[in-house]
Protein backbone atom coordinates (compact mmCIF):
# COMPACT_ATOMS: atom_id res chain seq x y z
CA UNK A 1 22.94 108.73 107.51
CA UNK A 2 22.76 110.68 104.56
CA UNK A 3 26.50 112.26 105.11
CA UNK A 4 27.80 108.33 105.60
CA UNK A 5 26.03 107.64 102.12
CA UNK A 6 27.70 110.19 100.12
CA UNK A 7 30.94 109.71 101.92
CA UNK A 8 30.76 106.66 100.71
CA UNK A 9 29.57 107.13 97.33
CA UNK A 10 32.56 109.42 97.05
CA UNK A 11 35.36 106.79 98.00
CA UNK A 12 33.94 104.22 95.60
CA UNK A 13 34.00 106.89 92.67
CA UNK A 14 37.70 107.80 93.83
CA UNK A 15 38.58 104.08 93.81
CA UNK A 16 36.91 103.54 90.49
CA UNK A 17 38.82 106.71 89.02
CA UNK A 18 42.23 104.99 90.64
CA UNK A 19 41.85 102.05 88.92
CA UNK A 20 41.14 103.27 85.83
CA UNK A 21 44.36 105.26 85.71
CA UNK A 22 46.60 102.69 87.55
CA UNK A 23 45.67 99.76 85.85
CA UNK A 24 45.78 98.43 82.26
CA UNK A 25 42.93 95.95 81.49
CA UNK A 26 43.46 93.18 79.49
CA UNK A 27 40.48 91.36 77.47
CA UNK A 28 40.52 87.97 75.53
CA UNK A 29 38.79 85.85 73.39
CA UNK A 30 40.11 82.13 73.64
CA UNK A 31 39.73 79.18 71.95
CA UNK A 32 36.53 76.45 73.52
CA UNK A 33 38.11 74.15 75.60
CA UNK A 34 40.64 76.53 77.64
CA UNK A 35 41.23 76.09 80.98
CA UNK A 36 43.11 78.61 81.46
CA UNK A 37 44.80 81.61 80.07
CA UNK A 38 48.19 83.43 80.85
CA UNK A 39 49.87 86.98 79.50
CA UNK A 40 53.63 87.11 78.97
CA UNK A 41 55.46 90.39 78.21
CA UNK A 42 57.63 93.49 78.95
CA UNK A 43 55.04 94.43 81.78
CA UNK A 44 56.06 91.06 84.02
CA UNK A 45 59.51 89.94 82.65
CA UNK A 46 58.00 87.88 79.88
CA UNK A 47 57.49 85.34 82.51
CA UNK A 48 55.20 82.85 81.58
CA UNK A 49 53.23 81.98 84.58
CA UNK A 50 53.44 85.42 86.43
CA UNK A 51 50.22 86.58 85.17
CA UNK A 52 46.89 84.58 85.18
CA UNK A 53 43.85 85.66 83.79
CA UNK A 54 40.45 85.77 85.18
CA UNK A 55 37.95 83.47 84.03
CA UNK A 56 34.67 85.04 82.88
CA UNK A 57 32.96 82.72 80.59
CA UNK A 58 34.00 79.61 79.00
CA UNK A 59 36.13 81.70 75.99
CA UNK A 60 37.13 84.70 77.79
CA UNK A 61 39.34 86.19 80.48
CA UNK A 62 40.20 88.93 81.85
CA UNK A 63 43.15 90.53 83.86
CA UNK A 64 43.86 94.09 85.17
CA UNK A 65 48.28 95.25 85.63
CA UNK A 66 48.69 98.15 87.09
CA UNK A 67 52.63 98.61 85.42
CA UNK A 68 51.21 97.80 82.11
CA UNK A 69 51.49 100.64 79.61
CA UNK A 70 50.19 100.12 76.18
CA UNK A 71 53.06 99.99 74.13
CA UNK A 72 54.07 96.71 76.21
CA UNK A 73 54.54 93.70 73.93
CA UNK A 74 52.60 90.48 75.29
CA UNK A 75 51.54 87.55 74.07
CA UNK A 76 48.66 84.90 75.67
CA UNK A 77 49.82 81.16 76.76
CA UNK A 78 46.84 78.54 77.79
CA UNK A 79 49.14 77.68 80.67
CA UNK A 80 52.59 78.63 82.61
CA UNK A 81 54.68 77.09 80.65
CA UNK A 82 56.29 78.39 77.00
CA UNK A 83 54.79 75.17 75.52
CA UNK A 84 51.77 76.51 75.66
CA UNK A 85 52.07 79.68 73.89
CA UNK A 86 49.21 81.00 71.04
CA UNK A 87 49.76 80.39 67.36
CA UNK A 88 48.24 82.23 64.52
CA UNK A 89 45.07 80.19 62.40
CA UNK A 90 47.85 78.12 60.37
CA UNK A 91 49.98 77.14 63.48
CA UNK A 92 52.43 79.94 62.86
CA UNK A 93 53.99 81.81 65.49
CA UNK A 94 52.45 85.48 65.89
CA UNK A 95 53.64 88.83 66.11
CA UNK A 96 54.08 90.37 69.88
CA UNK A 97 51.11 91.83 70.35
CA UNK A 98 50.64 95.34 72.04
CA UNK A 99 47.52 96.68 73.85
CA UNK A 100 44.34 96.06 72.16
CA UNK A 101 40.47 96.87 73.83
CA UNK A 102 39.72 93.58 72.85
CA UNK A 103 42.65 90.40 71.68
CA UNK A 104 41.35 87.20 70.10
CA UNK A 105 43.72 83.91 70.22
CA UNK A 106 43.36 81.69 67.38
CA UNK A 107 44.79 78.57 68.58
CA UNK A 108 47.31 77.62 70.77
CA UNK A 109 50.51 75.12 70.63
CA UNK A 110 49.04 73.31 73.38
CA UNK A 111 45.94 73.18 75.67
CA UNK A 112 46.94 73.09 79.41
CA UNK A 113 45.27 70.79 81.36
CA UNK A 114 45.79 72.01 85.24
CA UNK A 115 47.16 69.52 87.40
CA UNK A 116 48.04 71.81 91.10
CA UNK A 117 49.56 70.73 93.94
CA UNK A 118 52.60 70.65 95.96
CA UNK A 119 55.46 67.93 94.91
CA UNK A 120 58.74 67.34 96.70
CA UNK A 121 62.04 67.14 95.13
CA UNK A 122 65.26 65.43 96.08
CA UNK A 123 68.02 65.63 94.13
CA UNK A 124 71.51 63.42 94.76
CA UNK A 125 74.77 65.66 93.86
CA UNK A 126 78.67 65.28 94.05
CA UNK A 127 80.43 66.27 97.67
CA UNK A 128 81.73 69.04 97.03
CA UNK A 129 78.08 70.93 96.12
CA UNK A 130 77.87 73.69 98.68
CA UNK A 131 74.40 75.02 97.91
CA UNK A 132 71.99 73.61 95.59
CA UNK A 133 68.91 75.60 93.80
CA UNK A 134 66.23 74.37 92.09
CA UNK A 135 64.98 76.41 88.48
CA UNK A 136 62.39 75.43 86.28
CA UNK A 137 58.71 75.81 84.53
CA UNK A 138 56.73 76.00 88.09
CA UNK A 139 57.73 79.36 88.41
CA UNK A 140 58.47 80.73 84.56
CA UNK A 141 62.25 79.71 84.70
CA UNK A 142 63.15 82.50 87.61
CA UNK A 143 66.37 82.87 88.30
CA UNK A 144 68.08 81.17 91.18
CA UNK A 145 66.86 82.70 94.30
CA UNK A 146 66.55 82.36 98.05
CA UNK A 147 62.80 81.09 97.39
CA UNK A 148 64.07 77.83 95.15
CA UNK A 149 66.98 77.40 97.70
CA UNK A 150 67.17 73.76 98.36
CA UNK A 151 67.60 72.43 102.02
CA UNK A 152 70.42 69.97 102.81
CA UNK A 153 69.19 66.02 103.83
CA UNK A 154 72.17 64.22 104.23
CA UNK A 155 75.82 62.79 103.04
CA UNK A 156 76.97 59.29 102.44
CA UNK A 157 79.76 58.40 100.09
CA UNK A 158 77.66 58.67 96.98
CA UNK A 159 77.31 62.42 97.47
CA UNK A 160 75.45 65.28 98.91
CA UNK A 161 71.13 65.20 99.40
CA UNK A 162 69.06 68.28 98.84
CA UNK A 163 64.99 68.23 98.83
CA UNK A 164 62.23 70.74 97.99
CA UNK A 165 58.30 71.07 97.93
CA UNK A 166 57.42 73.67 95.51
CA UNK A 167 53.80 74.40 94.44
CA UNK A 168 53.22 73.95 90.35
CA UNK A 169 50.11 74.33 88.32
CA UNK A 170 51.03 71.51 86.21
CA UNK A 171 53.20 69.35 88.51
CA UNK A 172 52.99 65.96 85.72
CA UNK A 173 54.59 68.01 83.31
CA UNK A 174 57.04 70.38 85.01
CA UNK A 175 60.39 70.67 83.75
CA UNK A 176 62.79 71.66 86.01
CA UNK A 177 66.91 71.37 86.64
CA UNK A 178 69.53 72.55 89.20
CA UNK A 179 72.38 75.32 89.95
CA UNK A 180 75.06 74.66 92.32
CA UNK A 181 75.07 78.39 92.82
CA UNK A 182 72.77 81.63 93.08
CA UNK A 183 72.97 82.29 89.00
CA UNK A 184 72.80 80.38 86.11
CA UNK A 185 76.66 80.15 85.64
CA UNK A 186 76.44 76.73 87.60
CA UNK A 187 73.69 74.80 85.98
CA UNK A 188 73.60 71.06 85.69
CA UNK A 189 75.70 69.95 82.60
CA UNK A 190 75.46 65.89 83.26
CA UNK A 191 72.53 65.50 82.58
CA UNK A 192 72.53 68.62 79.93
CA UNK A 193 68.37 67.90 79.26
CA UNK A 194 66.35 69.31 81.60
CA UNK A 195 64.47 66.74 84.09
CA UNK A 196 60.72 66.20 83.51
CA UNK A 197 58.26 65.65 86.84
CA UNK A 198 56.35 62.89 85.08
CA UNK A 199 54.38 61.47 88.10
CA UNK A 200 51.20 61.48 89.76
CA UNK A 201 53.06 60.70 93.10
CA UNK A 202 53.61 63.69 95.46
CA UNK A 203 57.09 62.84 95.26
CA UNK A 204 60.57 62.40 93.24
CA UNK A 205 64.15 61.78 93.38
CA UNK A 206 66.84 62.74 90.84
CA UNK A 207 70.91 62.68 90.33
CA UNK A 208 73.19 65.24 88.56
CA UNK A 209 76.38 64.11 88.03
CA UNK A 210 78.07 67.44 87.10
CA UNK A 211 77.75 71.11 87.02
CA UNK A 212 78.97 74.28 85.16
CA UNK A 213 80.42 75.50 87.88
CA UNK A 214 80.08 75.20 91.59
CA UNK A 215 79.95 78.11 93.81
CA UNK A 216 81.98 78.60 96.82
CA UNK A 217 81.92 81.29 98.98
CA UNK A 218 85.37 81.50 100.12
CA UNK A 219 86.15 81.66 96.33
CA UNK A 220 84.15 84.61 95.36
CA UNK A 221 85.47 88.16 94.83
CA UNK A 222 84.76 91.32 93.17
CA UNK A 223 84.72 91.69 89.17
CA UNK A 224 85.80 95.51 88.03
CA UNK A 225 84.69 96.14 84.38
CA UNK A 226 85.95 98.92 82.11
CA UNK A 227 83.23 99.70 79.53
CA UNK A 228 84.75 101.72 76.15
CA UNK A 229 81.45 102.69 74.74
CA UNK A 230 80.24 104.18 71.26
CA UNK A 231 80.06 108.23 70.92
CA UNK A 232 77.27 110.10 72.40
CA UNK A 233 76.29 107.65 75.43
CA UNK A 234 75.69 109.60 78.36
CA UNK A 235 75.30 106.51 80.31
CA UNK A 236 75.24 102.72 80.83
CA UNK A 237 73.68 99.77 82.56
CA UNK A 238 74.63 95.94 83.25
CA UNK A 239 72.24 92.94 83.44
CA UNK A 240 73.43 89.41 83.95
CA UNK A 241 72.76 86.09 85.66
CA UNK A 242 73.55 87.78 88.91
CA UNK A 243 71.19 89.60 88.50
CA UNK A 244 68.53 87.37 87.74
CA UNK A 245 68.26 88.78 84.36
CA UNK A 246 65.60 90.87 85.79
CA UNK A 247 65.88 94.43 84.34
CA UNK A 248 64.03 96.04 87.30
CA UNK A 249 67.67 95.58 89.23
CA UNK A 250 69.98 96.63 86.38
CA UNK A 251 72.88 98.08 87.83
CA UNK A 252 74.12 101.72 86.64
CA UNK A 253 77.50 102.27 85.85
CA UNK A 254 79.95 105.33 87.35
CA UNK A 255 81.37 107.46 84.04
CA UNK A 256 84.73 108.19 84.43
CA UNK A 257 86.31 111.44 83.36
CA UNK A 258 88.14 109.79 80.36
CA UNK A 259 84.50 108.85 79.13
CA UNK A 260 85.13 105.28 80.17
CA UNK A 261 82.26 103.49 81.97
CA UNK A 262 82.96 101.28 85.32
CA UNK A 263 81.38 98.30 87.28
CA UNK A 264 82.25 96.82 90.47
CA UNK A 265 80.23 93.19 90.69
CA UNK A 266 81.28 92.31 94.29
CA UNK A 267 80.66 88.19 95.72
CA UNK A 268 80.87 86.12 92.42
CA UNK A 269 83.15 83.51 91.10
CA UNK A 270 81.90 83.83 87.06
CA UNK A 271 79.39 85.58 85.61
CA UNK A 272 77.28 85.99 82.45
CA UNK A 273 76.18 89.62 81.22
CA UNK A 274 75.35 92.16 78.83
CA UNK A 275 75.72 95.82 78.55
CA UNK A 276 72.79 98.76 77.82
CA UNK A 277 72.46 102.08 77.10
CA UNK A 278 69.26 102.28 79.16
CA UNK A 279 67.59 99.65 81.33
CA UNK A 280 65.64 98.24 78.71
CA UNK A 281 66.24 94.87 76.75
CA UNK A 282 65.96 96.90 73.39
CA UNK A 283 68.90 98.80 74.45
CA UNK A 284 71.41 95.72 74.55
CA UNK A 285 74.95 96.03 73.00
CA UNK A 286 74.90 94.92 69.56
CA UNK A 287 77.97 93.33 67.26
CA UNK A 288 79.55 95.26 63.51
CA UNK A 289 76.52 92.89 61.76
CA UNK A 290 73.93 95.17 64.44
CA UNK A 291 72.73 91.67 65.94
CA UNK A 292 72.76 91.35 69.49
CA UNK A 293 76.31 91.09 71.18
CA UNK A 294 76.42 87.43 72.82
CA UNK A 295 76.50 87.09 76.14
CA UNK A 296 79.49 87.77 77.98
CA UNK A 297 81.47 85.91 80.46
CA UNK A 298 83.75 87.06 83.52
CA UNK A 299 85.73 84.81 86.25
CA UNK A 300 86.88 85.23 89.05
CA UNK A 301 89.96 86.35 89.79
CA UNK A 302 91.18 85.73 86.11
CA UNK A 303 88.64 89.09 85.41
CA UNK A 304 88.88 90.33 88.49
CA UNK A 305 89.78 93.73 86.33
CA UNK A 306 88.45 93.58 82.50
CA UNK A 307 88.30 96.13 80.16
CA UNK A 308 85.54 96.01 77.10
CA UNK A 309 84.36 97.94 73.97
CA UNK A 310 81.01 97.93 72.38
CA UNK A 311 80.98 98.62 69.33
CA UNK A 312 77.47 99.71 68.21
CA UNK A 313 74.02 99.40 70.14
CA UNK A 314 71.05 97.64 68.34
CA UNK A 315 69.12 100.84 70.10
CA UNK A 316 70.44 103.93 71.25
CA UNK A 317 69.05 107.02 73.38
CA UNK A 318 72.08 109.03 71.04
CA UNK A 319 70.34 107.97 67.98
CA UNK A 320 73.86 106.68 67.78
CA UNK A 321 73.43 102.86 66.60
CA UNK A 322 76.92 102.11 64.68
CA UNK A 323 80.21 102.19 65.65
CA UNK A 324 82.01 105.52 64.75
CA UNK A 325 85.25 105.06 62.44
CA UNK A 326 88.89 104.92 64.15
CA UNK A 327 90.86 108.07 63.71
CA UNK A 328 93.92 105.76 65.48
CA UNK A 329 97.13 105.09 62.64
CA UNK A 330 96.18 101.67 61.25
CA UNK A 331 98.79 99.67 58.95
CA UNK A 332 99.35 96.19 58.18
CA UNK A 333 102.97 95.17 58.55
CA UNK A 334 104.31 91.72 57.77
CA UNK A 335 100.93 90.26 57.32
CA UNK A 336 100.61 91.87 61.50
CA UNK A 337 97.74 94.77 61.93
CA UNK A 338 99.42 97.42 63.98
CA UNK A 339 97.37 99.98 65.92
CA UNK A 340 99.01 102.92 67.55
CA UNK A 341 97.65 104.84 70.52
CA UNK A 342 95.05 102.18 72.25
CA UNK A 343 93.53 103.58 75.55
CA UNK A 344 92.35 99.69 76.66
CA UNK A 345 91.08 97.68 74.05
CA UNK A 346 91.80 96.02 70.24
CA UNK A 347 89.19 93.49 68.93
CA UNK A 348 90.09 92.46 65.33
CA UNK A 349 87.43 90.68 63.08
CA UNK A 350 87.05 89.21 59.92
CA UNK A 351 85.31 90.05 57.10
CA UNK A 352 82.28 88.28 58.05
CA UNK A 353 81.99 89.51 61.47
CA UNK A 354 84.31 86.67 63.07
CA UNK A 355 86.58 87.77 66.18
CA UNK A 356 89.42 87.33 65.80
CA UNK A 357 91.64 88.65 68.28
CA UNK A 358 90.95 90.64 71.61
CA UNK A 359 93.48 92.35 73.52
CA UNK A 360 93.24 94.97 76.55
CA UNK A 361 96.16 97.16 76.27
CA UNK A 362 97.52 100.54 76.65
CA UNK A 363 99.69 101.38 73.49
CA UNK A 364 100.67 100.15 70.17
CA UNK A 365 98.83 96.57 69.52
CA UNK A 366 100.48 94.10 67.29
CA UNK A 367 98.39 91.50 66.08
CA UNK A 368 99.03 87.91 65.77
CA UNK A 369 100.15 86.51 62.18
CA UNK A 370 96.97 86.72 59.50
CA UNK A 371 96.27 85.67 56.22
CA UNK A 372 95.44 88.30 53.52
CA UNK A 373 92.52 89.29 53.09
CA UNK A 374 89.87 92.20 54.72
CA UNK A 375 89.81 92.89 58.41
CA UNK A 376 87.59 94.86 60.72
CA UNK A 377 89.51 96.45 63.33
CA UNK A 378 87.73 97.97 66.52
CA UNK A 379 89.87 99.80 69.36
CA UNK A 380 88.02 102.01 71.84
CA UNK A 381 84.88 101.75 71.10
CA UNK A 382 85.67 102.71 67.34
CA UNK A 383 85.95 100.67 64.05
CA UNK A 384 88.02 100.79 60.98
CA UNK A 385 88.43 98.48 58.05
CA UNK A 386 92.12 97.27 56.76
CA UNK A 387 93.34 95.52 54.46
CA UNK A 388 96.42 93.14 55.13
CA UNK A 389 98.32 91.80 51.96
């Protein structure tokens, strides 16, 4: 008996010693009145209803993540929605937080008020819908997946049926709209707004008259993307709609012995993406300004083989942020910009950051006809300021 005792004593002090090394523990102090209390941050996607907290008294919860590391960024929400994220004393939006033994929320935008259950949604679309998918606030605004894949009902000459029961923790006020396709490239565009549950029946029906794009299988192909990148990156990563936007499954690129950088994106008709130095969203692309590059946009088979520069990154493993100068010959020529010896791409810019013209190319470029003034020029990957007169 005694053996079994200390046997046992010994696996709960090995548990205890596992979780205090696996997991990150997370302690609040809420505002009376909560119901409820979410975290939102690096460690889950900043997905706002991934993570509840543990109620332990009526102003504070409690929550344990085990892939949680302090330097995480995080803020609290009062429920799973955005709309209910914490304010500073004044109403103010705060400052991502990171780990603290003990966080105090001073107010929040809203109060959630739970309202669970299961609710069924049909939605009315054109013919020629193939798939439908169902996005929204009851599960943080996930990407289009096989989970939110809506099943077909029927056809009549109005259009195409599809229904869903999904499970929300505040079903009255759920926000939610449709893709005709597995990524967010073929949202609803008629109507733009998202749709708003706003009923205390189990139950609702919906039309969408139009769509961004809609996805066909025997239409897809594979997208090949040529990446020129600043110097000093030893490597590269791609995240994008088809991807879910969920950095855990960035894809890696293959280097190629030029220095280039390649993707192959196989089964999509268009896409929406960025490029990183590492898989981490403070490693995204950035413009000549050092803002974030906006998202990009490839279609099949117009892109079926793209090339692209980047010109700076707004964080780089290098220490490399800004785009190295262009040793290429540069002139301006009958108010043209002329660039000699381009491996694959010219992007020229105005003064105030504007792009101007893009071209993928392997030679001299010649530009199109501009008025004087000062231009930024980047080919390859490298930048170089002109002046045309």
């Amino acid at each position: 008996m005694k053996k079994i005792f200390t046997l046992v004593v010994a696996l709960l002090s090995a548990f205890a010693l596992t979780q205090s090394v696996s997991a990150l523990t997370y302690n609040v102090t809420v505002p009376a009145g909560t119901k409820a209390c979410y975290i939102t941050g690096e460690m889950n996607g900043w997905n706002p209803s991934a993570s509840a907290l543990t109620k332990i008294d009526e102003t504070h919860f409690r929550i344990d993540l085990p892939a949680a590391t302090a330097d995480m960024k995080y803020q609290y929400l009062s429920g799973p929605d955005w709309k209910y994220i914490e304010k500073d004393a004044t109403g103010a939006a705060i400052t991502d937080r990171t780990w603290s033994a003990m966080d105090v929320v001073a107010k929040w935008l809203e109060t959630f008020v739970p309202d669970e259950r299961d609710v069924t949604i049909e939605a009315l679309v054109p013919a020629d819908v193939k798939v439908l998918y169902l996005v929204g606030s009851f599960n943080g605004w996930s990407s289009p997946s096989d989970d939110t894949k809506m099943t077909f009902v029927s056809e009549d000459i109005n259009g195409k049926v599809f229904s869903i029961k999904v499970h929300s923790m505040d079903a009255k006020n759920m926000e939610f709209k449709f893709c005709a396709g597995p990524a967010w490239s073929y949202q609803q565009t008629d109507p733009k707004a998202n749709f708003v549950y706003g009923t205390t029946d189990n139950s609702t029906a919906v039309v969408v008259n139009a769509f961004e794009g809609i996805f066909d299988p025997a239409k897809t192909g594979t997208i090949n993307i040529k990446v020129t990148v600043p110097a000093g990156t030893d490597s590269i990563f791609i995240q994008g709609d088809f991807l879910g936007w969920d950095m855990t499954k960035a894809m890696k690129a293959v280097k190629n012995q030029d220095g280039t950088f390649s993707f192959s994106i196989p089964m999509v008709m268009k896409i929406y993406y960025n490029i990183y130095n590492k898989a981490d969203w403070n490693y995204v692309e950035a413009d000549l300004k050092g803002d974030k590059y906006p998202d990009r946009t490839a279609t099949y088979p117009d892109d079926a083989n793209t090339s692209i520069s980047v010109v700076a990154w707004k964080k780089s493993l290098s220490g490399f942020t800004t785009a190295k100068e262009a040793t290429n010959n540069i002139y301006s020529l009958n108010n043209e910009l002329i660039v000699e010896n381009v491996i694959s791409n010219v992007i020229v810019y105005d003064i105030t950051g504007r792009n101007i013209e893009n071209k993928n190319l392997s030679g001299t470029f010649n530009s199109k006809k501009l008025n004087p003034g000062l231009y930024i020029v980047n080919v390859d990957g490298a930048t170089k300021k002109v002046s045309v007169k």
